[in-house]
N, C-alpha and C. Protein backbone atom coordinates (compact mmCIF):
# COMPACT_ATOMS: atom_id res chain seq x y z
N UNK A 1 -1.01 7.94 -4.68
CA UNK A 1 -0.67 8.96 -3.71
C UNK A 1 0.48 9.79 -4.26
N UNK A 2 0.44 10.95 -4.05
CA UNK A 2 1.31 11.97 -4.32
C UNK A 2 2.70 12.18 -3.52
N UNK A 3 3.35 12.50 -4.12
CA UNK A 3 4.91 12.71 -3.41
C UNK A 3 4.98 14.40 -2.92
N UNK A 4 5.21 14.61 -1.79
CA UNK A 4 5.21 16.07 -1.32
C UNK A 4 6.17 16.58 -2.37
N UNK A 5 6.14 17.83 -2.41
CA UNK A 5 7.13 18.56 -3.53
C UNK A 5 8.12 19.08 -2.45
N UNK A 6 8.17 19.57 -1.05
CA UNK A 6 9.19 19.79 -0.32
C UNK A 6 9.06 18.82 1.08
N UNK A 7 9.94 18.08 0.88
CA UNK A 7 9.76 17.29 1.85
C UNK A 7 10.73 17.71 3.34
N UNK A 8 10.25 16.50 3.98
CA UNK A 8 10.87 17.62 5.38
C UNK A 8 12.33 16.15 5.40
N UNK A 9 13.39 16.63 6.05
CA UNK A 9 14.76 16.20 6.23
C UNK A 9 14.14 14.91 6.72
N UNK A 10 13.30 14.44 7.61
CA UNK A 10 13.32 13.12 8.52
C UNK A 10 12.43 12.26 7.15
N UNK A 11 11.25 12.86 6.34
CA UNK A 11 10.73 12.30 5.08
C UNK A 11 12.24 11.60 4.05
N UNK A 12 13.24 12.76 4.01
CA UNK A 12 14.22 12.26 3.38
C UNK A 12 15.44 11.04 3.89
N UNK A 13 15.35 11.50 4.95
CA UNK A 13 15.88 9.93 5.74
C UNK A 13 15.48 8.84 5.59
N UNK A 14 13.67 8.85 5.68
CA UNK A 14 13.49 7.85 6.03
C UNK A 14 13.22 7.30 4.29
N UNK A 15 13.22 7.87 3.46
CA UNK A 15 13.31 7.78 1.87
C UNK A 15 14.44 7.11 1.11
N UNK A 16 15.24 7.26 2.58
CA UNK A 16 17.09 7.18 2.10
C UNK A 16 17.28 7.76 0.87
N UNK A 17 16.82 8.77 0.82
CA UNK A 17 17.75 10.34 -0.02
C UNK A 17 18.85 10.80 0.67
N UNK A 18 18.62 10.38 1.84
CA UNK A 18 19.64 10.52 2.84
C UNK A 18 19.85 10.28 4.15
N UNK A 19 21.84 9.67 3.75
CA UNK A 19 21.65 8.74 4.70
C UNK A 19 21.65 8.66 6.32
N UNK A 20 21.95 8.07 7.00
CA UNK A 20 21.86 8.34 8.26
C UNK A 20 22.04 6.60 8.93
N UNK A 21 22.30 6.52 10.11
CA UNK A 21 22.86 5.26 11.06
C UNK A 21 21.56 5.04 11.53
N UNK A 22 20.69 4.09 10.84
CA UNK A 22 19.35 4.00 11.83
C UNK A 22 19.49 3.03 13.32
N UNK A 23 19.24 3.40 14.45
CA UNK A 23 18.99 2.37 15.84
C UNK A 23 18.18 1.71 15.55
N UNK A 24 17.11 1.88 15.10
CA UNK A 24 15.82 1.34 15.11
C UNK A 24 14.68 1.60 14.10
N UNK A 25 13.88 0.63 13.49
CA UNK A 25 13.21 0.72 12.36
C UNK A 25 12.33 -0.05 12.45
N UNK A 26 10.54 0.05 12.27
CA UNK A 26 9.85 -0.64 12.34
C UNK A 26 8.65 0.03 10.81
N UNK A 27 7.45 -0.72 10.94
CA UNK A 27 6.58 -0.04 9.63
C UNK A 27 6.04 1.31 10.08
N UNK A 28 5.83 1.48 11.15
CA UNK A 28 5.39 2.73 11.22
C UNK A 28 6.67 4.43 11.92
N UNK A 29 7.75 3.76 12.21
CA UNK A 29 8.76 4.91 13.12
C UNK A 29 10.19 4.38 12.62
N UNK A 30 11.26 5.01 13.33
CA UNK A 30 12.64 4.67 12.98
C UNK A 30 13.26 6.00 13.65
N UNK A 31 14.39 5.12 14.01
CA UNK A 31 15.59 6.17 15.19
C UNK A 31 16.35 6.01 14.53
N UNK A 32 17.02 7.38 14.90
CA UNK A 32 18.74 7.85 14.22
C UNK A 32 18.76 9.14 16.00
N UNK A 33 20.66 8.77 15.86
CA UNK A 33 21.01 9.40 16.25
C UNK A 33 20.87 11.21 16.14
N UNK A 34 20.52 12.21 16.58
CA UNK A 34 20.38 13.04 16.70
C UNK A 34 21.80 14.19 16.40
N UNK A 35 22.30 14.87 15.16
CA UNK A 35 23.13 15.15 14.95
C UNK A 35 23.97 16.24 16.00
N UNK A 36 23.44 16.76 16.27
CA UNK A 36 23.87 17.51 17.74
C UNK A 36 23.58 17.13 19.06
N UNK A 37 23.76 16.16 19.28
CA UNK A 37 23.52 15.62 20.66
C UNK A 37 23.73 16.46 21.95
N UNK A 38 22.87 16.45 22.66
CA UNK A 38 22.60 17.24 24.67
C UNK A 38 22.45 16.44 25.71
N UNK A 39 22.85 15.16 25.29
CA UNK A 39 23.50 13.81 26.31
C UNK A 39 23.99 13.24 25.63
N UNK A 40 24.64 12.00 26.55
CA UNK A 40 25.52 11.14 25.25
C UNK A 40 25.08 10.47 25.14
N UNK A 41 23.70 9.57 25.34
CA UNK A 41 22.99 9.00 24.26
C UNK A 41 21.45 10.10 23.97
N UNK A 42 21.12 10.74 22.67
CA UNK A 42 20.21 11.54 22.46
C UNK A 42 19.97 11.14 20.64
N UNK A 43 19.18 10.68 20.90
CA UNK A 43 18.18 9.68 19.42
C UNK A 43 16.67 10.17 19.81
N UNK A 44 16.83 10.54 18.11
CA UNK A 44 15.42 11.06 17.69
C UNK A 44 14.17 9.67 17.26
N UNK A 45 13.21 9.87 18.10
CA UNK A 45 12.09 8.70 17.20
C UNK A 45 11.11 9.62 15.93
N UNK A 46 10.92 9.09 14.78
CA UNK A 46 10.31 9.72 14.18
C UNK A 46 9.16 9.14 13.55
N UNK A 47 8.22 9.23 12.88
CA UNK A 47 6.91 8.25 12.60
C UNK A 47 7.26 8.84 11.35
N UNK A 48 7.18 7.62 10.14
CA UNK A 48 7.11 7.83 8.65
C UNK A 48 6.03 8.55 8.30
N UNK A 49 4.86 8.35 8.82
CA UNK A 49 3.91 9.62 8.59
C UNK A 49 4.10 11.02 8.82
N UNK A 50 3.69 11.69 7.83
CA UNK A 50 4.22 13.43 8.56
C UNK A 50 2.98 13.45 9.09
N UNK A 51 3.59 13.53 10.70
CA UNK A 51 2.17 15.44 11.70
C UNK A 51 3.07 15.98 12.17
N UNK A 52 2.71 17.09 11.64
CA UNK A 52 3.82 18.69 11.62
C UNK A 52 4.28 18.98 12.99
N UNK A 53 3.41 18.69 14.04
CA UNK A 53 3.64 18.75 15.40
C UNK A 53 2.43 18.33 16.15
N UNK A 54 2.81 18.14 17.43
CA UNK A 54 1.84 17.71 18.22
C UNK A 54 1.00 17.95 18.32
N UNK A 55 0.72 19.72 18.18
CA UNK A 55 -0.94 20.40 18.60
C UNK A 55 -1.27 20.36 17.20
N UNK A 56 -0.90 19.83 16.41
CA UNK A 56 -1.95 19.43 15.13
C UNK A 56 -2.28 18.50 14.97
N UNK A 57 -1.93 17.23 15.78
CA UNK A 57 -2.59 15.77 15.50
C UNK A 57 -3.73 15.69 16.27
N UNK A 58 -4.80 14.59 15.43
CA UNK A 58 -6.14 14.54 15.40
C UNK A 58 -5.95 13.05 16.24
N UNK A 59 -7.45 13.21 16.40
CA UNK A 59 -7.28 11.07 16.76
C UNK A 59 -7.15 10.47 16.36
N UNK A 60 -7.06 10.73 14.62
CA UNK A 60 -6.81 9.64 13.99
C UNK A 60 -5.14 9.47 14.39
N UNK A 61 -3.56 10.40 14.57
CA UNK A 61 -3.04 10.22 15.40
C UNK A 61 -2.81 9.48 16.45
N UNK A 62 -3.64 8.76 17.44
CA UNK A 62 -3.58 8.20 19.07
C UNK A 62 -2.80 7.13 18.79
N UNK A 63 -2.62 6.38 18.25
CA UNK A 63 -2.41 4.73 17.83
C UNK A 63 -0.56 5.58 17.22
N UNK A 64 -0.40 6.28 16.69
CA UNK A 64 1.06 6.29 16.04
C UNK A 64 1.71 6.85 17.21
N UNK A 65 0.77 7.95 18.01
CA UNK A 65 1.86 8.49 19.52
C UNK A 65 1.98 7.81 20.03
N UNK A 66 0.94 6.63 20.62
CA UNK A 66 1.36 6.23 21.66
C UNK A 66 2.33 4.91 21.31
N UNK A 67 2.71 4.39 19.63
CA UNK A 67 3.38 3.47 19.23
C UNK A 67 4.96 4.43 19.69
N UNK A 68 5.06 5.52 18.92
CA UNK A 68 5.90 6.66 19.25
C UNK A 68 6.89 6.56 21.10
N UNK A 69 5.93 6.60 22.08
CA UNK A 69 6.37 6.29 23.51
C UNK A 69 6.98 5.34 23.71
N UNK A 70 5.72 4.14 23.09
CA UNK A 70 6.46 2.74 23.54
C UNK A 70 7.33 2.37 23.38
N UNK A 71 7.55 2.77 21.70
CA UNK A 71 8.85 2.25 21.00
C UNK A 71 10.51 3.04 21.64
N UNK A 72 9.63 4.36 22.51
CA UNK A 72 11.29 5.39 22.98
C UNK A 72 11.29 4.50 23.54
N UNK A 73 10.37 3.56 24.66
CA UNK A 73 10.45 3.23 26.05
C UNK A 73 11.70 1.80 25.37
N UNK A 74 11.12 1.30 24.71
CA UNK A 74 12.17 -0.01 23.97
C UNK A 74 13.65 -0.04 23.66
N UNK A 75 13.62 1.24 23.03
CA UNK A 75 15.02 1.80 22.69
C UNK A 75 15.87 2.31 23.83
N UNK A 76 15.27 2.65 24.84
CA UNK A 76 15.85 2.86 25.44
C UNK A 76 16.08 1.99 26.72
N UNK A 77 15.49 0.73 26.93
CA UNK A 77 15.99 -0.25 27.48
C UNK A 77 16.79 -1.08 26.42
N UNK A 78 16.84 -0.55 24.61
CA UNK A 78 18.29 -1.40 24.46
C UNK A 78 19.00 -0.70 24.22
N UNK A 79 19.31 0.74 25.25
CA UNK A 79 20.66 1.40 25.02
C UNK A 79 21.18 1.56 26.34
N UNK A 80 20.25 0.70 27.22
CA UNK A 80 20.80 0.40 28.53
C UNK A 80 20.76 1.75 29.15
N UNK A 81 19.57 2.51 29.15
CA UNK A 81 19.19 3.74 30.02
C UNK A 81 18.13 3.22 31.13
N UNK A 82 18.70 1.99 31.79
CA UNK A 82 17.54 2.08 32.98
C UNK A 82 18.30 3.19 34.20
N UNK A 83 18.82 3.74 33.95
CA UNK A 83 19.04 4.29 35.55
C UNK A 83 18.31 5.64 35.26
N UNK A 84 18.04 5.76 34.15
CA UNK A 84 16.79 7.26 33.54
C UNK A 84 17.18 7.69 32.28
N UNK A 85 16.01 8.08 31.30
CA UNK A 85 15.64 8.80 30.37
C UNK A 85 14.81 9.86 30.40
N UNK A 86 14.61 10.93 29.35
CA UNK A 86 13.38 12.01 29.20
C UNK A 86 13.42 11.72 27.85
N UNK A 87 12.36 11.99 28.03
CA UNK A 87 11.52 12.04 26.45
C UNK A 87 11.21 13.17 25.99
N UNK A 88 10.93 14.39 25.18
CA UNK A 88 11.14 15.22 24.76
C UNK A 88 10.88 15.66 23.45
N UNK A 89 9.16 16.22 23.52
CA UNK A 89 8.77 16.40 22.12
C UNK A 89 8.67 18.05 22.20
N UNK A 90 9.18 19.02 20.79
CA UNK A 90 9.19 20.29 21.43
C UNK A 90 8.10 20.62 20.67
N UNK A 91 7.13 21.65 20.78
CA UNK A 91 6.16 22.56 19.54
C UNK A 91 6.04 23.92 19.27
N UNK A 92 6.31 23.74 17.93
CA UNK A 92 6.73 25.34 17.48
C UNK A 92 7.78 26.07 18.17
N UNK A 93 7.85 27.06 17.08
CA UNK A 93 9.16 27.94 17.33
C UNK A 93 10.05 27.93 18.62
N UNK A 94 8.90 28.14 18.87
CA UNK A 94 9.34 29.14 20.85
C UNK A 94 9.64 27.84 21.34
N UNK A 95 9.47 26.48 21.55
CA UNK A 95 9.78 25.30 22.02
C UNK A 95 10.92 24.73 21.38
N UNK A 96 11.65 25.59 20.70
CA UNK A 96 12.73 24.84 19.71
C UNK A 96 12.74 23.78 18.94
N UNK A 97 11.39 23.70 18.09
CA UNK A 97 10.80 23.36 17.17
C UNK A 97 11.66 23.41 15.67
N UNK A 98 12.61 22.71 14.87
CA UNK A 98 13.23 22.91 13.96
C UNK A 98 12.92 22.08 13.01
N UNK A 99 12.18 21.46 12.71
CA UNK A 99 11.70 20.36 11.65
C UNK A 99 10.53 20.17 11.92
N UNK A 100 9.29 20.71 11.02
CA UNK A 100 7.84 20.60 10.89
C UNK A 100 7.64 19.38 10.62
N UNK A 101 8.02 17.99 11.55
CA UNK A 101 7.80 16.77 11.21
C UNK A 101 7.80 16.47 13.07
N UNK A 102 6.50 16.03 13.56
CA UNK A 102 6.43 15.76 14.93
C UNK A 102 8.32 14.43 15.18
N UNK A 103 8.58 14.48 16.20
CA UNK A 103 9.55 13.84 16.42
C UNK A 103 9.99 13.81 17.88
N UNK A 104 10.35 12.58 18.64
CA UNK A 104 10.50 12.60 20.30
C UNK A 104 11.59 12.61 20.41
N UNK A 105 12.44 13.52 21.26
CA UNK A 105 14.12 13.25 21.76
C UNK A 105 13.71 12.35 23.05
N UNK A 106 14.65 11.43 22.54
CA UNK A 106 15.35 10.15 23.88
C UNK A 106 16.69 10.67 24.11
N UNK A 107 16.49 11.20 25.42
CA UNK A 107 18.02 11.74 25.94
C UNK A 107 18.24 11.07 27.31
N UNK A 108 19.65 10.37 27.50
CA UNK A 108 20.02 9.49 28.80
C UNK A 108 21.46 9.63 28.25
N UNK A 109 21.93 9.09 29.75
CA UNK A 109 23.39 8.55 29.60
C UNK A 109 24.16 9.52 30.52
N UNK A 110 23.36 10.38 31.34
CA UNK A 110 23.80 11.57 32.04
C UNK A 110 22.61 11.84 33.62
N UNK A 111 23.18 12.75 34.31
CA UNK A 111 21.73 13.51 35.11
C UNK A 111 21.28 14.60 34.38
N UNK A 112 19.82 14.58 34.35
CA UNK A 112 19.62 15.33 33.52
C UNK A 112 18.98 16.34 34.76
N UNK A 113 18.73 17.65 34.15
CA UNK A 113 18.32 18.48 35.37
C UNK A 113 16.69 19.11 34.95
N UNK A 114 16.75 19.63 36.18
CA UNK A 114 15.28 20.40 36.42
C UNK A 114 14.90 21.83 37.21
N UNK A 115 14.56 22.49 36.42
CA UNK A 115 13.55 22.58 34.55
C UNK A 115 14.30 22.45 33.63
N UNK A 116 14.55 21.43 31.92
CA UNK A 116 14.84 21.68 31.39
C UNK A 116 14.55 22.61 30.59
N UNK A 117 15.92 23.76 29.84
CA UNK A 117 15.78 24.48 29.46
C UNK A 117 16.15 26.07 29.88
């Protein structure tokens, strides 16, 4: 298998080209804190596989999203967000889409409001 020639920042994390505080790490995903945080606890889940974003994953996809949920849902009962979390996947540009590597924000630790955005 081939090595992408530009890889995307979360490929390089999870490469440890660079480093980062992982929460959580399994064979298929892994959390890091989110460098600009919009609660005070806000950790990114990311799947070692690249899909560029959501409206491009196929079915072969179903099995890594929905590992993707479960695993926010985990992390975030061990960061002690039962009183509430959102989950938070954005697509493309206009959704504030900044890394062509699908990825879920886990944001808690606050009220969060409604509509976000």
């Amino acid at each position: 298998m081939s090595t992408p020639i530009n890889k995307t920042i979360f490929q390089k994390i999870a490469d440890r080209e660079i480093p980062a505080n992982f929460v959580y790490e399994d064979d298929l995903c892994f959390s890091i804190r989110d460098i600009n945080p919009q609660a005070p606890t806000h950790l990114l889940v990311i799947p070692k596989r690249v899909v560029p974003r959501l409206g491009e994953s196929t079915p072969e996809d179903e099995a890594l999203l929905g590992h993707l949920l479960v695993t926010a849902g985990k992390i975030a009962q061990e960061q002690k967000l039962s009183a509430g979390f959102r989950l938070v996947i954005n697509n493309g540009k206009q959704a504030g889409e900044s890394v062509p590597h699908l990825h879920v924000h886990l944001l808690g630790g606050r009220d969060l409001t409604w509509p976000p955005g």
